[in-house]
Protein backbone atom coordinates (compact mmCIF):
# COMPACT_ATOMS: atom_id res chain seq x y z
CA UNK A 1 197.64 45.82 45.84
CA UNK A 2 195.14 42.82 46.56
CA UNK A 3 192.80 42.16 43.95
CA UNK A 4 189.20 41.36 45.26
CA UNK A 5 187.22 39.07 43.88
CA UNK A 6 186.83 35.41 42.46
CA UNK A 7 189.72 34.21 39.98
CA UNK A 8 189.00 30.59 39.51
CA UNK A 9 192.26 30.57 37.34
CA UNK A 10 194.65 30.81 40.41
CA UNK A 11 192.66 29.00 42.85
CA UNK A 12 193.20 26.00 39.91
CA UNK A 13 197.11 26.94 39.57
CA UNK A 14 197.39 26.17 43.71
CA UNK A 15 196.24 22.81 42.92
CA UNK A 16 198.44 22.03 40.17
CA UNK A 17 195.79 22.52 37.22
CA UNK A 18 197.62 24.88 34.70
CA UNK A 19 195.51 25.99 31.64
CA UNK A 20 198.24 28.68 30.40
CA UNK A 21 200.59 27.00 27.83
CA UNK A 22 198.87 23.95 28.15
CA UNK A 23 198.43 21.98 24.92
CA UNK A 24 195.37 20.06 26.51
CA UNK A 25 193.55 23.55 27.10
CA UNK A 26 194.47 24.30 23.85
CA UNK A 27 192.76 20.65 22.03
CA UNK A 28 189.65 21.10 24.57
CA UNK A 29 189.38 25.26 23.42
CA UNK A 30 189.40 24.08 19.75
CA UNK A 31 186.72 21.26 20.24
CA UNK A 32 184.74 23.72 22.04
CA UNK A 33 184.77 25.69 19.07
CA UNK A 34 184.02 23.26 16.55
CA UNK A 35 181.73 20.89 18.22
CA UNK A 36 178.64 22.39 16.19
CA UNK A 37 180.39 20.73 12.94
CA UNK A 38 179.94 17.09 14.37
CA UNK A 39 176.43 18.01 16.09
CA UNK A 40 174.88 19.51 12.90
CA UNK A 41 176.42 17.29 10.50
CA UNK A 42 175.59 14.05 12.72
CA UNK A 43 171.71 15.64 13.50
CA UNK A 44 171.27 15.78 9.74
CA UNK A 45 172.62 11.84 8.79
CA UNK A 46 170.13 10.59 12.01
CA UNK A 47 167.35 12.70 10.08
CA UNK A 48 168.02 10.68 6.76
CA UNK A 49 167.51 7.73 8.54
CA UNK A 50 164.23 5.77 7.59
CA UNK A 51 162.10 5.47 10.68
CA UNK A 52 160.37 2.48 8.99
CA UNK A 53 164.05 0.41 9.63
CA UNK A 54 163.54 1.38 13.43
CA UNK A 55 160.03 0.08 13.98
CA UNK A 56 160.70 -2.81 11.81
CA UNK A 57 163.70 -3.86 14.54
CA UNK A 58 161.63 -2.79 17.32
CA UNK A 59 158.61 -5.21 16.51
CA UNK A 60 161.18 -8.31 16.31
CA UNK A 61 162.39 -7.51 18.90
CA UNK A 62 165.73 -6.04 19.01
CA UNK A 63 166.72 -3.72 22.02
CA UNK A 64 166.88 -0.03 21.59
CA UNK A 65 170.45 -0.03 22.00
CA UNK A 66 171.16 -2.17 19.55
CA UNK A 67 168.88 -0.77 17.06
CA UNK A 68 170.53 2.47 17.93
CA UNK A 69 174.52 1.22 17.51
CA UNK A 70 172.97 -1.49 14.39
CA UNK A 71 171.08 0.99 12.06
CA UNK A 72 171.19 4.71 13.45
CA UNK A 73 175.41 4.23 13.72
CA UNK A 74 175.56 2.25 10.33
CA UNK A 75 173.15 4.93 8.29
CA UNK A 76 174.90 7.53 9.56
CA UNK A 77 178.23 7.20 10.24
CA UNK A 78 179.26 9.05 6.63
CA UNK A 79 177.87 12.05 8.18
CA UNK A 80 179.10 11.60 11.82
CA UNK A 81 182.53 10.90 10.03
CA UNK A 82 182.42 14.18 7.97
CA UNK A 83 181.29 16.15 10.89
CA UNK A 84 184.60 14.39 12.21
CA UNK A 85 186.85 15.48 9.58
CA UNK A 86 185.12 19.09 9.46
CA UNK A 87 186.28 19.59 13.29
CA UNK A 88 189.54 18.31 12.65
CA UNK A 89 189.95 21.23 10.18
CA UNK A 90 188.99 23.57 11.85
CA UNK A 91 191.02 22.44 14.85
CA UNK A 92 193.90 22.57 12.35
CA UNK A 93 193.71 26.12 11.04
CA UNK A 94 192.28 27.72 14.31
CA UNK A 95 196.14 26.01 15.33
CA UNK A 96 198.17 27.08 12.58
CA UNK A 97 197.07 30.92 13.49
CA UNK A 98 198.11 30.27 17.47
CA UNK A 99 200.88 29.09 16.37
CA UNK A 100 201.63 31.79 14.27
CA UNK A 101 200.57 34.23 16.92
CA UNK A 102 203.14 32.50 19.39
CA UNK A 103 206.00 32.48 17.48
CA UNK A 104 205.79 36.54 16.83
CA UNK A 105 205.39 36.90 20.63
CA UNK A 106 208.22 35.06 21.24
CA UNK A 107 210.42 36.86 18.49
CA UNK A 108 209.23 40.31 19.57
């Protein structure tokens, strides 16, 4: 029987794009899921940031980039950084149950 419809899945298979037992589908599916960690934890360290540093660079002169990269980065890279680790963790234990879950369906 011919399935109707729109299954972007195979029309990505016929060009050669697998996402099935692919461990790239599997790192991008786990930083989908724990993106908010590094956007909540980064949005709170660019909060603690003085905003009197910012104008203070600004009126001497320094571009915005550079006051971005020189004192946003700087002030809150402890919090970007934890936001960081906090992903990687739960990128580990969201693997350590696939990987559980794969190995019974390969011994059953």
């Amino acid at each position: 029987m011919r399935k109707i419809g729109f299954e972007p899945f195979q029309i990505l298979s016929n060009l050669g794009i697998n996402f099935i037992n692919n461990p790239i589908s599997i790192i991008n599916a786990m930083s989908f899921v724990s993106i908010p960690f590094v956007i909540n934890s980064s949005y709170n360290g660019f909060l603690s940031v003085p905003i009197i540093y910012e104008k203070t660079a600004i009126n001497i002169g320094v571009s915005n980039l550079k006051v971005f990269f020189t004192i946003y980065i700087t002030m809150a890279g402890k919090s970007i950084i934890s936001g960081l680790v906090l992903m990687w963790a739960r990128g580990m234990s969201e693997f350590g149950a696939v990987r559980y879950m794969k190995k019974g369906e390969q011994s059953g």
